[in-house]
Protein backbone atom coordinates (compact mmCIF):
# COMPACT_ATOMS: atom_id res chain seq x y z
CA UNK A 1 30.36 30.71 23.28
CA UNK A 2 30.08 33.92 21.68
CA UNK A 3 33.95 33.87 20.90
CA UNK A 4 33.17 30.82 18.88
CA UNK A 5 30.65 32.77 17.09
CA UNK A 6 32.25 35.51 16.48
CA UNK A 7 34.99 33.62 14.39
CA UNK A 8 32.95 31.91 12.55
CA UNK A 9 31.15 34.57 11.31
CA UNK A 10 34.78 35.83 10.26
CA UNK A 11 36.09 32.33 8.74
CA UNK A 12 32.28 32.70 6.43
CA UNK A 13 33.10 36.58 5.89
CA UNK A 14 36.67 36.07 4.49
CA UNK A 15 35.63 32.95 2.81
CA UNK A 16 33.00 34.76 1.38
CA UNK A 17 35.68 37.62 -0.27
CA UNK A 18 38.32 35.04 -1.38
CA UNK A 19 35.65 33.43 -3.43
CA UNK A 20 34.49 36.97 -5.28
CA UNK A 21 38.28 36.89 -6.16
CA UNK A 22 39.95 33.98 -6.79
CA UNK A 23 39.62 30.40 -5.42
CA UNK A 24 42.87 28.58 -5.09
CA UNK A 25 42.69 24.67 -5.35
CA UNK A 26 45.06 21.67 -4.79
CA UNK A 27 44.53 17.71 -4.67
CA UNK A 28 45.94 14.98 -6.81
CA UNK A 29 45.63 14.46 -10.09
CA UNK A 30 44.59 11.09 -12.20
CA UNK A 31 47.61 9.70 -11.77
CA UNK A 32 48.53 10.33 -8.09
CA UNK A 33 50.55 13.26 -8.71
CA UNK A 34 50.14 16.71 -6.47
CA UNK A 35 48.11 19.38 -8.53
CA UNK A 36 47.47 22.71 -7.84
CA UNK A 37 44.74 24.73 -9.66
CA UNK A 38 44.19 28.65 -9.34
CA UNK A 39 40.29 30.25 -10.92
CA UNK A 40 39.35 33.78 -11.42
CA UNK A 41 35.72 35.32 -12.35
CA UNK A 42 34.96 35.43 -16.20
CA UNK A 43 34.81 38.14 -17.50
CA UNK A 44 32.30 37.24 -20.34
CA UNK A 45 30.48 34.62 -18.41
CA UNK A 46 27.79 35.78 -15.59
CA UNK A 47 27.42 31.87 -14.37
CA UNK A 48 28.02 28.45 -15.37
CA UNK A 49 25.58 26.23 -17.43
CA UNK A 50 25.61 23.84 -14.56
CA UNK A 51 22.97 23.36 -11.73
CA UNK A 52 23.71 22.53 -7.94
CA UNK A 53 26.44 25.17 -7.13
CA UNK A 54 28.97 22.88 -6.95
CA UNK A 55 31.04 22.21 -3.75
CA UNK A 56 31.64 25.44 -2.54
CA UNK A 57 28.16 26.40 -2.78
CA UNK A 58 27.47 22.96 -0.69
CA UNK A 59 29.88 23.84 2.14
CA UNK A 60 28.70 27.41 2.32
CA UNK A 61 25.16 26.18 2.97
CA UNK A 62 26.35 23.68 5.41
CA UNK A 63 27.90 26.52 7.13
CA UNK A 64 24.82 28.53 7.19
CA UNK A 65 23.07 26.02 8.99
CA UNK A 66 25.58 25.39 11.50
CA UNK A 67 25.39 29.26 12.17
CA UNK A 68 21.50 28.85 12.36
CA UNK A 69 21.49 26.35 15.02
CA UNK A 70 24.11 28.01 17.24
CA UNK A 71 21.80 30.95 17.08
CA UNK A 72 19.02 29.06 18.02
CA UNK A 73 20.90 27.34 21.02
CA UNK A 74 22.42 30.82 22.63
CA UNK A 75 18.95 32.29 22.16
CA UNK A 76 16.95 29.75 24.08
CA UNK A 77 14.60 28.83 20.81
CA UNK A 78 12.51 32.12 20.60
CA UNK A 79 12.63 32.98 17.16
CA UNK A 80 10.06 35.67 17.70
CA UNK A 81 6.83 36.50 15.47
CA UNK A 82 3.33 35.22 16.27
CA UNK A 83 4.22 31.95 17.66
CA UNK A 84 6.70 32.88 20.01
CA UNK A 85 4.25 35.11 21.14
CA UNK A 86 1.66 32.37 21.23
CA UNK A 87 4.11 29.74 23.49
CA UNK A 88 4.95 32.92 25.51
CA UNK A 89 0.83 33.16 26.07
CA UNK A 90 0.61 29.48 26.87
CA UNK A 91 1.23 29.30 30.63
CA UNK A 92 -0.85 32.18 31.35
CA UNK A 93 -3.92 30.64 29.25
CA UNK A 94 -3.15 27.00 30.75
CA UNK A 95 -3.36 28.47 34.47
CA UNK A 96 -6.37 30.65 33.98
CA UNK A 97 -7.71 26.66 32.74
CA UNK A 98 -7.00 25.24 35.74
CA UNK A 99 -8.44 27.47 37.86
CA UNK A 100 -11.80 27.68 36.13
CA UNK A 101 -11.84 23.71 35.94
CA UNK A 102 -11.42 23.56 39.35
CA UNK A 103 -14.22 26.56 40.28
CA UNK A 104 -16.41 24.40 38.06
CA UNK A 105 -15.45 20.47 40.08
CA UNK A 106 -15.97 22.55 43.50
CA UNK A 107 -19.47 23.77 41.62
CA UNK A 108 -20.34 20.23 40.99
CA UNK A 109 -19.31 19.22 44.61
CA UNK A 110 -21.61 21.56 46.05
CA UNK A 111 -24.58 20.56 43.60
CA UNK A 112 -24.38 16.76 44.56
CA UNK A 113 -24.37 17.79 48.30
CA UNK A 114 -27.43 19.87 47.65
CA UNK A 115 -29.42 16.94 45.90
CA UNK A 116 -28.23 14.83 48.45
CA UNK A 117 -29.83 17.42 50.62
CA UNK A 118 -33.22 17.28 48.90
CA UNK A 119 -33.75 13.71 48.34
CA UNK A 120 -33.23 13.39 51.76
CA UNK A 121 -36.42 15.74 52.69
CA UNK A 122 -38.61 14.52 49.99
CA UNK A 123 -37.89 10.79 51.97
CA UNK A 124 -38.97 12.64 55.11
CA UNK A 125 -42.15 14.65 53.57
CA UNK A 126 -42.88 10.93 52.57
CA UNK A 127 -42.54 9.71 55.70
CA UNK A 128 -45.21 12.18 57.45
CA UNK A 129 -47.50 11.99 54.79
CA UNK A 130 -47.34 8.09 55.20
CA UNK A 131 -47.56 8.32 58.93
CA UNK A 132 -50.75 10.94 59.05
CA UNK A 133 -52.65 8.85 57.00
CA UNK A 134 -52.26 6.11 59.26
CA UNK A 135 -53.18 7.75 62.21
CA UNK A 136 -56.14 9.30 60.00
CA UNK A 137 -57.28 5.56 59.17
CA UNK A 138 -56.72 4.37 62.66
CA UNK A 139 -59.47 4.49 64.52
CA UNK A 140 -60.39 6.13 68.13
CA UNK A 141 -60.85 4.46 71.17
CA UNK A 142 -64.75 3.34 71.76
CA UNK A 143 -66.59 5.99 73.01
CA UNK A 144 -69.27 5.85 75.00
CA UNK A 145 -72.49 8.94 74.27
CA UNK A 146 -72.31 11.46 76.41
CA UNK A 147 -73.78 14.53 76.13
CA UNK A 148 -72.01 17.49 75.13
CA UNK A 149 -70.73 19.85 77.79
CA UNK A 150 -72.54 23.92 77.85
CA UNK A 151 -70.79 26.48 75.39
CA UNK A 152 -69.99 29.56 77.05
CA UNK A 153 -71.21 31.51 74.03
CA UNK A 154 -74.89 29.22 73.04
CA UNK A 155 -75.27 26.76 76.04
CA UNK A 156 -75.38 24.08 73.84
CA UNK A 157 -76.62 21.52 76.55
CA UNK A 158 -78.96 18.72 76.39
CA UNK A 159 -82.11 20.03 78.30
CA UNK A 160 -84.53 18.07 80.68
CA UNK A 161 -87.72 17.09 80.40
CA UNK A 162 -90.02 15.53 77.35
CA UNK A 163 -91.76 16.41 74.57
CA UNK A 164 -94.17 19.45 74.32
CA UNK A 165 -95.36 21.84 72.04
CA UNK A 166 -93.20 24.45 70.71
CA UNK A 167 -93.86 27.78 72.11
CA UNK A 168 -91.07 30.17 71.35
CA UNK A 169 -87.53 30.66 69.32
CA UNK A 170 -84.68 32.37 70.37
CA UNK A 171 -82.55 34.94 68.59
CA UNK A 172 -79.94 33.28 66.26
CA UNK A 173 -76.48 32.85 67.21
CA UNK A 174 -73.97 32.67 64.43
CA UNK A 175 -71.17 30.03 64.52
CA UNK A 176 -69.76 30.37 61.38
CA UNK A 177 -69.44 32.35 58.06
CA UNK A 178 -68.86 29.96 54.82
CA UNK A 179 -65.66 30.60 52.89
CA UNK A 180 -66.39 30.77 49.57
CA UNK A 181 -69.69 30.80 47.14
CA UNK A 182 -69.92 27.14 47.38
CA UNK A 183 -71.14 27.73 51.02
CA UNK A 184 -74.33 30.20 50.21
CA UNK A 185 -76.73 27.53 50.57
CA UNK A 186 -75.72 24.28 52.91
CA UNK A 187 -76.57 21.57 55.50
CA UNK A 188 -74.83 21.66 58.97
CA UNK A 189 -75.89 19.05 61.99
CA UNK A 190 -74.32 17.16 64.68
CA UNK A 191 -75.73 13.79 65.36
CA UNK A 192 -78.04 13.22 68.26
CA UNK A 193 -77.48 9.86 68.78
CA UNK A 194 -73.50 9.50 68.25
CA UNK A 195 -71.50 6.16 68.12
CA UNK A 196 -68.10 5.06 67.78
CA UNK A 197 -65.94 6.55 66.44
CA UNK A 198 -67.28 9.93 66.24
CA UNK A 199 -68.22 11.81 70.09
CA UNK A 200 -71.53 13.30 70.25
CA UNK A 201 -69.60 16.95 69.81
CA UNK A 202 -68.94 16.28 66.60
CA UNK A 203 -70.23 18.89 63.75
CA UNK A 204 -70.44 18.09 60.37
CA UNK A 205 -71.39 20.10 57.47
CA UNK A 206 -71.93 20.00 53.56
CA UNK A 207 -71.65 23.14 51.17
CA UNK A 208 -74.58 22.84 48.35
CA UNK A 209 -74.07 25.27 45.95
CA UNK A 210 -72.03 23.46 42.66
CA UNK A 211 -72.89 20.73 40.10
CA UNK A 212 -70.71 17.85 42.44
CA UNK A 213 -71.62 18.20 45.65
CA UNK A 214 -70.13 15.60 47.55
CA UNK A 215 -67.52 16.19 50.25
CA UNK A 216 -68.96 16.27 53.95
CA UNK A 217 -66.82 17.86 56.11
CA UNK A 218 -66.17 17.22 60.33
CA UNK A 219 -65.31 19.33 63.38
CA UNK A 220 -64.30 18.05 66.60
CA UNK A 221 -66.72 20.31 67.75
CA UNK A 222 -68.29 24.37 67.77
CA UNK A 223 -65.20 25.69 68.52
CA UNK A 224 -63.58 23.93 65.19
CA UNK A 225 -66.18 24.70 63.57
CA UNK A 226 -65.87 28.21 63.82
CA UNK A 227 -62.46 28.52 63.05
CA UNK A 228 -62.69 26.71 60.27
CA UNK A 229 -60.66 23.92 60.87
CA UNK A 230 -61.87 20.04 60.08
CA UNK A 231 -60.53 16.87 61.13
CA UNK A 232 -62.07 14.67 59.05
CA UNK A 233 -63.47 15.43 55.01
CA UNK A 234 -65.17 12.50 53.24
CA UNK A 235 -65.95 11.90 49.88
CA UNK A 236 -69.21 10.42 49.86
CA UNK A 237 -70.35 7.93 47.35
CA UNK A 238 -73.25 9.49 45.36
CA UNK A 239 -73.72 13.31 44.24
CA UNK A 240 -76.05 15.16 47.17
CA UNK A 241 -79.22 16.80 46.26
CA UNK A 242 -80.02 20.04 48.25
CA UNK A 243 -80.01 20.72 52.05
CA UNK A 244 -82.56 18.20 53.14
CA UNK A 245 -79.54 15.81 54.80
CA UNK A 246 -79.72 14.71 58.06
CA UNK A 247 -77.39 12.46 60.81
CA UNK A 248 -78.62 9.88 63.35
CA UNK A 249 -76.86 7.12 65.19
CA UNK A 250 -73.89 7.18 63.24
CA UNK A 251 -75.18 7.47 59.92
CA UNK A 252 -75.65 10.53 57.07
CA UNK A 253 -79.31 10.43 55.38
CA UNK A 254 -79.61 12.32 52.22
CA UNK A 255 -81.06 12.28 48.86
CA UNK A 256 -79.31 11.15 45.76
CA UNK A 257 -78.74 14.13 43.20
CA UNK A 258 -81.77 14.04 40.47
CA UNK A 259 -83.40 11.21 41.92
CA UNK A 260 -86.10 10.08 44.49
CA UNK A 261 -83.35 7.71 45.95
CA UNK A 262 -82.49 7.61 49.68
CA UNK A 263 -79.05 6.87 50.93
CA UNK A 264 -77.57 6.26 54.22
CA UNK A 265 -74.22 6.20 54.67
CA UNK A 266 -72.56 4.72 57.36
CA UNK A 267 -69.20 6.50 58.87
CA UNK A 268 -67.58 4.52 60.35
CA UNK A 269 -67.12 1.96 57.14
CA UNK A 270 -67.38 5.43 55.37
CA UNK A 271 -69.51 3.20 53.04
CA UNK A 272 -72.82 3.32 51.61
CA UNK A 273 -75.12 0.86 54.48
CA UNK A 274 -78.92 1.44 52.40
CA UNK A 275 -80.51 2.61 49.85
CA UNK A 276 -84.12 2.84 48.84
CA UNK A 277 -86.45 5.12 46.55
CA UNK A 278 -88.83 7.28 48.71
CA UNK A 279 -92.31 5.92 46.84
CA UNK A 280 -94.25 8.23 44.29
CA UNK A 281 -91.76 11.90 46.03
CA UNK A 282 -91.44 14.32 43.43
CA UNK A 283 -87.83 15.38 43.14
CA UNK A 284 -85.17 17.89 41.31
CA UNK A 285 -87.54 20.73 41.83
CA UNK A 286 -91.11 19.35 41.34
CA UNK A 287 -92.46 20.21 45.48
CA UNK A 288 -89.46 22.30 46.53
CA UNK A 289 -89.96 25.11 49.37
CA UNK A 290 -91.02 28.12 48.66
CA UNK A 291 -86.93 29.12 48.21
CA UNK A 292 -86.28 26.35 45.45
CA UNK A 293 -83.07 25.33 45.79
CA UNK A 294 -84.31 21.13 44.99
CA UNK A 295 -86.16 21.00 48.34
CA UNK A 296 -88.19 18.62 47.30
CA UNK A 297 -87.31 15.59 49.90
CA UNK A 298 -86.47 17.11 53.38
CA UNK A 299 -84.82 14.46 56.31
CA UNK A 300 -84.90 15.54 59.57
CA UNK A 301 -84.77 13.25 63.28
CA UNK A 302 -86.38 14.04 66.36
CA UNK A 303 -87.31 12.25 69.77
CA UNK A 304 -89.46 9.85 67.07
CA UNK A 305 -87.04 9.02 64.92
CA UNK A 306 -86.04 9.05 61.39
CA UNK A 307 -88.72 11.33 58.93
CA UNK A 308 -88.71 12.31 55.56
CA UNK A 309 -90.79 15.86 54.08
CA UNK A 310 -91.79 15.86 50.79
CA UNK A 311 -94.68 15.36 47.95
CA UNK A 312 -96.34 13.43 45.57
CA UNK A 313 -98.51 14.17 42.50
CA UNK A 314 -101.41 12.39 44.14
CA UNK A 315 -101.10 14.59 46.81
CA UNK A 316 -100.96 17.62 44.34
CA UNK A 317 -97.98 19.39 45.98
CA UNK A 318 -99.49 18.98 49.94
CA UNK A 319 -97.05 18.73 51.91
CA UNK A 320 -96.58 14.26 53.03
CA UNK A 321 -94.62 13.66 56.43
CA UNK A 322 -93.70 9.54 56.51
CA UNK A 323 -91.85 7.74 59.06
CA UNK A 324 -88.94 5.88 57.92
CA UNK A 325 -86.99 2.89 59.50
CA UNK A 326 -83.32 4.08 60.56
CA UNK A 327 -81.87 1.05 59.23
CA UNK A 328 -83.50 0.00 55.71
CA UNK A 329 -84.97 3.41 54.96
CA UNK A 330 -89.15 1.62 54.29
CA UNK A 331 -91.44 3.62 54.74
CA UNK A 332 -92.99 2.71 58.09
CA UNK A 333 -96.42 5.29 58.12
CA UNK A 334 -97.24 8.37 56.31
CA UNK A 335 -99.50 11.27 56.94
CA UNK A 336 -100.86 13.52 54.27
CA UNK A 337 -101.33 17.38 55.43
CA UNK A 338 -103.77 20.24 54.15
CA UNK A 339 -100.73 23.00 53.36
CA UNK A 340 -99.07 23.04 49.91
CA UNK A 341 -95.05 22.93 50.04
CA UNK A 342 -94.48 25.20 48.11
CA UNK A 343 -96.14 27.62 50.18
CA UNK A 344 -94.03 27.45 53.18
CA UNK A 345 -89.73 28.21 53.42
CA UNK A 346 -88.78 25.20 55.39
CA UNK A 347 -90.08 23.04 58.03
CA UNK A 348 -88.62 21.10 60.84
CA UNK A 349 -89.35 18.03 63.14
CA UNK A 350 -89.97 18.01 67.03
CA UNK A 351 -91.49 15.46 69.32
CA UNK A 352 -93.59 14.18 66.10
CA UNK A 353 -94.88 17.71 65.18
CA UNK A 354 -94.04 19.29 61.85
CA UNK A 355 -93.25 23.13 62.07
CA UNK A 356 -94.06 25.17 58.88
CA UNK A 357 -91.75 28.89 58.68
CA UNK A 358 -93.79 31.07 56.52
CA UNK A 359 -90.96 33.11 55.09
CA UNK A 360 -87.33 32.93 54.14
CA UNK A 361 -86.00 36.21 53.67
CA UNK A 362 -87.92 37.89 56.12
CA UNK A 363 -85.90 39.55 58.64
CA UNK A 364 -89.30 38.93 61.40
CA UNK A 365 -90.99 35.97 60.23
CA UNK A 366 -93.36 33.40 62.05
CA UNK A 367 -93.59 29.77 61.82
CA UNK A 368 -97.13 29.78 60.92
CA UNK A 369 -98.26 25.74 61.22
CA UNK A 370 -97.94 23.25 62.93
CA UNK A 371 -98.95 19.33 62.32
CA UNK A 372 -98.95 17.21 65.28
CA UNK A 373 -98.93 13.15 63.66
CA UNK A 374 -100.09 11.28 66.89
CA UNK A 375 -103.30 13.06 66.33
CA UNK A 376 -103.42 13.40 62.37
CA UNK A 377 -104.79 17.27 63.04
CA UNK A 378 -102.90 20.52 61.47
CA UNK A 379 -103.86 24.26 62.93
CA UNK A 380 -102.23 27.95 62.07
CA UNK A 381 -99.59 29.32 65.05
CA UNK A 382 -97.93 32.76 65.05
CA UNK A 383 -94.30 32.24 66.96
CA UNK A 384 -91.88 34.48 65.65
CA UNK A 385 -88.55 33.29 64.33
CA UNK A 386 -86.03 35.61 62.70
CA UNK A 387 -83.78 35.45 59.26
CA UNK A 388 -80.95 37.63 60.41
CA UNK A 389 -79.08 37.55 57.14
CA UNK A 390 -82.39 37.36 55.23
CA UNK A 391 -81.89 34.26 53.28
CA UNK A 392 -82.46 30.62 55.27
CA UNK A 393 -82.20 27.97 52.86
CA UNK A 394 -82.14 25.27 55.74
CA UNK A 395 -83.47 24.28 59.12
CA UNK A 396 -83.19 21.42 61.27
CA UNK A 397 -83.95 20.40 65.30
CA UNK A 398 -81.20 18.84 67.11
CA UNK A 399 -82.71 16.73 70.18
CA UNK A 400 -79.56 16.43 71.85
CA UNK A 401 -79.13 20.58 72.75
CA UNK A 402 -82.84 21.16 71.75
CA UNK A 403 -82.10 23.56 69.46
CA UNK A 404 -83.02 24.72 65.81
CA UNK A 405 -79.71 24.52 63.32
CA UNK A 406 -80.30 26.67 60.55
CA UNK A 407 -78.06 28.03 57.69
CA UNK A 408 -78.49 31.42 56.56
CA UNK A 409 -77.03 33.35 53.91
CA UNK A 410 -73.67 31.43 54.22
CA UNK A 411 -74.35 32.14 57.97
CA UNK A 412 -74.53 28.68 60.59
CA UNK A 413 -76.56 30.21 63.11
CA UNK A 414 -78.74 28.50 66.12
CA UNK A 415 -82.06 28.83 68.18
CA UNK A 416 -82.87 28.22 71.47
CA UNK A 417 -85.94 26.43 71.77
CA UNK A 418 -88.70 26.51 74.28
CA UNK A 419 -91.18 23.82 74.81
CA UNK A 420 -94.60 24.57 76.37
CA UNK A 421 -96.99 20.96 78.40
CA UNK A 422 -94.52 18.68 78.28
CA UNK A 423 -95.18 15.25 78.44
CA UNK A 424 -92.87 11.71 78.34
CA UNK A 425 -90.80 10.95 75.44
């Protein structure tokens, strides 16, 4: 191959020389005949008037281009210059490609299998939510009432023996600290009288403090209770009003938020089972306590029954005790006292007697009255009782342990209790 170039180059060189010279011509003439023709370069004349080059001019170009594509072929097409360069670039570029497109499908693999992933434990967060609210909504086996079992730490037992007047109080015992502000001021109480499907053990307790008070909150029993850990919250139907709530035989009693309105709420159908107004009560802060706080209708349950504290503007702010039926809240009897409401801190129920506390932020206080209902007659007592965090905004009697709840200062404390002549229930 490069022989074959080499003479042509030669055959174009010498070509190329003859035709400065001379050019030397033969072919036949008009008539047939041989004719030879012989041209030199004018010497007057630098080219002719003519255009196209002519035939020698035609065969030297085809020449040239024969040259160019030989050169082409023995050099494997690389002309050189920026797009050789570019097609030399090309696999290099097209591999680096690949690679990243296949980084970026492995990427894309892994994704999938991750959302895959995902879905799949969103199904099965589902799936337990789903399940613990039916076993939340199922109910428990019927129970029957038995009483609860002695706390190492406040012998909450159910004592022997009737009724009979109080004589003294115990030092408190605190059960629990509330979390939060909510919990300064509250209601705390286990029912007495407990039916399916809540055990006699049960605690149950409402924060006050807050313009939607409303969520009552349950404890299998102390020990949940002080750590803080509920089985059971329910959203109860109307707004609460204060600390005056109460439990008894498987019902809440409390009073509606700005109203005179009773409400008892049954729950087990976690619905509302009554509702009546408490005739002529003041309410929303007309006979509160001596605290405030919209004590102005106080519930409360002892070996009796079902009671309601409060006052009326005919009874100019003395305090009126009334006995109410369990089931349609009607007032059944009332009994008007001699000792204003707003006088006292709180009072309590036991064995038909109303207790009156004379102070509420007293560290050494006394209840300082008592009003016995089976014989319409008040008097003035002296037995101590003590606010150990100096700020009781609530106090109830719980038959079943015989013992005074109380919540003070965000503090759920208790009192042992000490009846003196006791007689039948």
């Amino acid at each position: 191959m490069l022989v074959l170039l080499s003479l042509c180059v030669c055959v174009l060189l010498l070509g190329g020389d003859a035709q400065d010279r001379a050019a030397l011509w033969r072919g036949n003439d008009r008539s047939g005949r041989c004719q030879y023709t012989f041209t030199v370069p004018s010497p007057a004349e630098a080219s002719c008037p003519q255009t196209g080059g002519g035939p020698e001019v035609e065969g030297l170009k085809a020449r040239l281009s024969l040259l160019e594509v030989l050169v082409a072929r023995l050099s494997g097409g690389d002309t050189g210059g920026p797009q050789g360069a570019e097609a030399a670039a090309r696999p290099g570029l097209q591999e680096a490609l690949n690679r990243a497109t296949g980084e970026r499908n492995l990427l894309r693999g892994e994704k999938e299998r991750l959302e895959q992933e995902l879905e799949g434990l969103q199904r099965r967060v589902q799936e337990m939510r789903r399940e613990t609210e039916i076993l939340r909504a199922r109910p428990c086996p019927p129970q029957t009432p038995m009483l609860p079992p002695a706390l190492p730490d406040s012998g909450l037992t159910r004592p022997a023996g009737g009724c009979g007047e109080l004589v003294s109080i115990g030092e408190p015992v605190t059960h629990r600290k509330a979390d939060n502000i909510a919990g300064k001021y509250g209601v705390w109480m286990q029912d007495p009288e407990a039916v399916s499907p809540y055990g006699p053990e049960m605690v149950w307790r409402i924060d006050t403090i807050g313009s939607d008070v409303r969520q009552l909150f349950g404890y299998d029993d102390m020990e949940q209770l002080a750590k803080g850990f509920p089985s059971k919250v329910l959203m109860l139907p109307e707004l609460v009003e204060s600390t005056g709530a109460t439990l008894y035989r498987g019902s809440l009693y409390y009073q509606r938020r700005r109203s005179r309105s009773l409400i008892r709420y049954d729950l087990a159908s976690e619905s509302t089972a009554a509702r009546r107004d408490l005739p002529h009560a003041g309410f929303h802060g007309q006979f509160p306590y001596s605290w405030g706080g919209y004590t102005d209708i106080d519930l409360s349950v002892d070996e009796r029954g079902l009671w309601a504290v409060y006052s009326t503007n005919k009874a100019k702010g003395a305090i009126v005790i009334s006995q109410l039926d369990p089931f349609s809240l009607d007032v059944k009897k009332s009994w008007e006292t001699n000792i204003r409401k707003n006088s006292v801190a709180n009072t309590f129920m036991i064995c038909g007697r109303l207790y009156a506390v004379a102070s509420y932020t007293a560290p050494d206080t006394v209840v300082n009255y008592v009003y016995d209902t089976a014989t319409s007659q008040g008097k003035s007592i002296a037995v101590p009782f003590r606010n150990k965090y100096r700020y009781n905004s609530m106090i109830d009697y719980n038959l079943a342990q015989r013992k005074l709840l109380a919540w003070d200062n965000f503090h759920m404390v208790s009192y042992d209790l000490r009846l003196g002549r006791q007689q039948p229930n």
